[in-house]
C-alpha atoms as a PDB file:
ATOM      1  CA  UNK A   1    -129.784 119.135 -51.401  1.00  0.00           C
ATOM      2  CA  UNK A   2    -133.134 117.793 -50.186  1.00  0.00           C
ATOM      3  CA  UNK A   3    -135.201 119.887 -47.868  1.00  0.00           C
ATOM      4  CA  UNK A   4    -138.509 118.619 -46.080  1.00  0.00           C
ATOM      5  CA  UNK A   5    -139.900 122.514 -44.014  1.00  0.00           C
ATOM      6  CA  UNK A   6    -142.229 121.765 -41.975  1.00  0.00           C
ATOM      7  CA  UNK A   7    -144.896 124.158 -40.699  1.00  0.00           C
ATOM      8  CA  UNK A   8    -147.868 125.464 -39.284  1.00  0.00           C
ATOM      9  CA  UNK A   9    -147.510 124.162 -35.923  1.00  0.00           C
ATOM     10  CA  UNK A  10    -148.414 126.026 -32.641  1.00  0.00           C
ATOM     11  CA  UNK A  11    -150.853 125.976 -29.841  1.00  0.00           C
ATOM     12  CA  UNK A  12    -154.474 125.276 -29.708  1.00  0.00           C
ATOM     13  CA  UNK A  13    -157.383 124.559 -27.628  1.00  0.00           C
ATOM     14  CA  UNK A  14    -158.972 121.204 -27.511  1.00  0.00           C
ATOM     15  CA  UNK A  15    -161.635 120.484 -29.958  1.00  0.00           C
ATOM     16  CA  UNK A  16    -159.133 123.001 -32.088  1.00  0.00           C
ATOM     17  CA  UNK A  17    -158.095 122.780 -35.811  1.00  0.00           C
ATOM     18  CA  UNK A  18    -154.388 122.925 -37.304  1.00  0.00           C
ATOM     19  CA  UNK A  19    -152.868 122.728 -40.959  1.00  0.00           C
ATOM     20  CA  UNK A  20    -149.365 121.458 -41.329  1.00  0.00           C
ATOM     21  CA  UNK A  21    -147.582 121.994 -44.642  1.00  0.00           C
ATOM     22  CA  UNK A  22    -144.274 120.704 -45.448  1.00  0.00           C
ATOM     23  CA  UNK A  23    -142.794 122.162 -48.531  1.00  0.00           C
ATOM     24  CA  UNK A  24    -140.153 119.947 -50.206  1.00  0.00           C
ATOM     25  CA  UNK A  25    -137.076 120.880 -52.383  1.00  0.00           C
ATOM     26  CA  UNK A  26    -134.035 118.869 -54.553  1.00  0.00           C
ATOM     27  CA  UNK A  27    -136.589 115.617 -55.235  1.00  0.00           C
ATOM     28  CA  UNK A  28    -139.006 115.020 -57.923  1.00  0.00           C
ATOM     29  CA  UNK A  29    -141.859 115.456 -55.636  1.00  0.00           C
ATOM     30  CA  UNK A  30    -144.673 113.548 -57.457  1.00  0.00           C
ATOM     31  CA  UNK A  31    -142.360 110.461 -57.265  1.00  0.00           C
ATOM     32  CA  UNK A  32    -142.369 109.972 -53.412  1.00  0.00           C
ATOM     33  CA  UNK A  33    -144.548 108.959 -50.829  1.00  0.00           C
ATOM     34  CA  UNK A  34    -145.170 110.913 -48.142  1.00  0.00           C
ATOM     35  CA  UNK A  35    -145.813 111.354 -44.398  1.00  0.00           C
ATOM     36  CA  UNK A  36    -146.173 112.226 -41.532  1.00  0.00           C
ATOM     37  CA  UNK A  37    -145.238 111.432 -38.156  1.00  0.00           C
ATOM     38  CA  UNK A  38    -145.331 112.276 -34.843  1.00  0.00           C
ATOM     39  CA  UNK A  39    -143.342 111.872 -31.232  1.00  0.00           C
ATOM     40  CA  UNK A  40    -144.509 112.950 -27.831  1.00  0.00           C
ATOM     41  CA  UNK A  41    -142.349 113.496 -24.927  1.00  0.00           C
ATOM     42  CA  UNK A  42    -140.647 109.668 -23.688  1.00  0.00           C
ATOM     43  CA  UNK A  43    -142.849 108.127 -26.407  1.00  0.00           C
ATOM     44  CA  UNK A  44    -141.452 106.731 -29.421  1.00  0.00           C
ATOM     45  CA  UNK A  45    -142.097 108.316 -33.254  1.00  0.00           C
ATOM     46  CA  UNK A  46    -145.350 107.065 -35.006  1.00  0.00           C
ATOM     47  CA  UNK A  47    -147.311 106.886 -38.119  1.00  0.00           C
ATOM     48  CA  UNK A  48    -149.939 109.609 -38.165  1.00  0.00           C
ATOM     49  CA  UNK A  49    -150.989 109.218 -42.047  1.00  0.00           C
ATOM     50  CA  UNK A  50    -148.439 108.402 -45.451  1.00  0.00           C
ATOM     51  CA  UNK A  51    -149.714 109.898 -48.895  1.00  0.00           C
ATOM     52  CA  UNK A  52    -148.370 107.477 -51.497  1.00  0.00           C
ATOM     53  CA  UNK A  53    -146.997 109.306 -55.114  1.00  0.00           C
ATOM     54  CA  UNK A  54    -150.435 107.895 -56.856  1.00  0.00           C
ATOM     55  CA  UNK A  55    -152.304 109.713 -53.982  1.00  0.00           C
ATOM     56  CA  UNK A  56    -153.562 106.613 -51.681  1.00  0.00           C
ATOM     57  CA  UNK A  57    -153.637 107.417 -48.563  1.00  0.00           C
ATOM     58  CA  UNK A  58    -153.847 105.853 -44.666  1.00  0.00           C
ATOM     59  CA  UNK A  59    -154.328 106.931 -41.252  1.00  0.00           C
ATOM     60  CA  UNK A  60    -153.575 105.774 -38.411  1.00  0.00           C
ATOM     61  CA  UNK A  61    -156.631 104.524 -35.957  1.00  0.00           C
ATOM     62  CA  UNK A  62    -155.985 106.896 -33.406  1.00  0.00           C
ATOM     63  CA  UNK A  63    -156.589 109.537 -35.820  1.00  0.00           C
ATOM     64  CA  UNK A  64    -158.831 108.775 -38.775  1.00  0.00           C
ATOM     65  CA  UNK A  65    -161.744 110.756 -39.135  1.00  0.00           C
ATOM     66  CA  UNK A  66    -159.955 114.021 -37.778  1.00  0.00           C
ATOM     67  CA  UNK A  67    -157.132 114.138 -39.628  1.00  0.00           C
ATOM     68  CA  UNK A  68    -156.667 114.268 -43.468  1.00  0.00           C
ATOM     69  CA  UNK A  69    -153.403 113.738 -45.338  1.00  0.00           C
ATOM     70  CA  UNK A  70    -153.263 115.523 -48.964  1.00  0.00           C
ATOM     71  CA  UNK A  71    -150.156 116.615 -51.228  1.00  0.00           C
ATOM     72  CA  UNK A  72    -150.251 119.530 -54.119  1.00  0.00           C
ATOM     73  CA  UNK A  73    -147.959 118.075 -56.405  1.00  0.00           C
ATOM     74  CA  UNK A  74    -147.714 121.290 -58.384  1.00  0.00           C
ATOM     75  CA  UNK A  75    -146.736 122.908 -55.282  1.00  0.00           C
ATOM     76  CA  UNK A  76    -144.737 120.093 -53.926  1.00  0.00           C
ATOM     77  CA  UNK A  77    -146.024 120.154 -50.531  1.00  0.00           C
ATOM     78  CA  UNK A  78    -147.725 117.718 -48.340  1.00  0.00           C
ATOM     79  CA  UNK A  79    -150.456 118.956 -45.603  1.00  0.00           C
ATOM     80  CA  UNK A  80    -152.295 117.510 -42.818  1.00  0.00           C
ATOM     81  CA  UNK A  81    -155.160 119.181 -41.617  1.00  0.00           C
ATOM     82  CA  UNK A  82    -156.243 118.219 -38.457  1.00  0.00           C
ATOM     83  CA  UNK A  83    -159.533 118.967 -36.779  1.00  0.00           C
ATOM     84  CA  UNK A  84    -160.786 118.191 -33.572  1.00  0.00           C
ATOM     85  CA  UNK A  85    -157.444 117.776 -31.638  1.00  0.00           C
ATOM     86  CA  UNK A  86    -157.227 116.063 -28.211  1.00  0.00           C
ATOM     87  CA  UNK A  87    -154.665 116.705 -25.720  1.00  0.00           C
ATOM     88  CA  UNK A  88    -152.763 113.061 -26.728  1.00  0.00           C
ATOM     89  CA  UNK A  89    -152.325 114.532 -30.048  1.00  0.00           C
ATOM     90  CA  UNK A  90    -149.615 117.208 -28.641  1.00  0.00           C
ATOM     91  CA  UNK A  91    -146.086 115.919 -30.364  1.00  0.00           C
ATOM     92  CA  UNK A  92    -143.574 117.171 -32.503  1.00  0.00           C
ATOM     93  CA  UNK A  93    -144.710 116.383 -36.197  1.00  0.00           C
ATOM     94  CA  UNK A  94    -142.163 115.492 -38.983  1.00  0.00           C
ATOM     95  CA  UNK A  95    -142.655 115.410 -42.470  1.00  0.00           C
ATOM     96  CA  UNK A  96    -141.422 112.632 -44.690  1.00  0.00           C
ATOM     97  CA  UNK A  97    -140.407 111.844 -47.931  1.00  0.00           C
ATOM     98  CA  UNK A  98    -139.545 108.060 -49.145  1.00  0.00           C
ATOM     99  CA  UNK A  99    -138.522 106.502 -52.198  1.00  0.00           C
ATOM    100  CA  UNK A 100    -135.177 105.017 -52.452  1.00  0.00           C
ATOM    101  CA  UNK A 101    -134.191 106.879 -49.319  1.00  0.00           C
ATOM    102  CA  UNK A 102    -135.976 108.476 -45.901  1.00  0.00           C
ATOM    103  CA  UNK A 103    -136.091 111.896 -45.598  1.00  0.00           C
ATOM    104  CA  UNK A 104    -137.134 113.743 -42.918  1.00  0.00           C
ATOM    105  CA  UNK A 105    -138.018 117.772 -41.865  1.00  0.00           C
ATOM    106  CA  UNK A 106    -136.964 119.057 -38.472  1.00  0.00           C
ATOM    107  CA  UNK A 107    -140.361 118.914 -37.250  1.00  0.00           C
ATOM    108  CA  UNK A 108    -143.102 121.523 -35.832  1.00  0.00           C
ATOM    109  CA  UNK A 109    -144.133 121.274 -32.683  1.00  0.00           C
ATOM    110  CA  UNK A 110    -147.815 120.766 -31.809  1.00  0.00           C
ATOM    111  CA  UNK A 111    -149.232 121.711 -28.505  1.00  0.00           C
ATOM    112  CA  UNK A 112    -153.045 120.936 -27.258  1.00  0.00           C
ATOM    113  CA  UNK A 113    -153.875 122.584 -24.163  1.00  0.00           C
ATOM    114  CA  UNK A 114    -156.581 124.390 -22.404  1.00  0.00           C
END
């Protein structure tokens, strides 16, 4: 059975730091690219940054230069760390895993608020 856990969500104060992790289980981690996403309330799910299996990695515009995608292949998780949050970057954030198939974690909400 293939689990994507999210976590490492919470609140935090703009101009704040966060680390998501998102351990995966029941795929051969190193094979898959991964991501994450994120939706905000009414808005629609986007990119945030993808981490292909050979470690290449994009960000989305809105983001680049304050957040950072990386994967531990040992450990078979997938972070984000994000720095400098703004109050447009509060959204549930969901992990992803893709190869032949999309899967997806439940998601961790993040909250940036003063």
């Amino acid at each position: 059975q293939v689990q994507l856990v999210e976590s490492g969500g919470g609140l935090v104060q703009p101009g704040g730091s966060l680390r998501l992790s998102c351990a995966a289980s029941g795929i051969i981690f190193s094979n898959y690219h991964m991501g994450w996403y994120r939706q905000a309330p009414g808005k629609q799910r986007e990119l945030v940054a993808v981490i292909s299996a050979t470690g290449m990695s994009i960000h989305a515009e809105s983001v680049k230069g304050r957040f950072t995608i990386s994967r531990d292949n040992a450990e078979k998780k997938v972070y984000l760390q994000m720095n400098s949050l703004k109050v447009e970057d509060t959204a549930v954030y969901y992990c992803l895993g893709r190869r032949e198939t999309d899967y997806w974690g439940q998601g961790t909400q993040v909250t940036v608020s003063s």
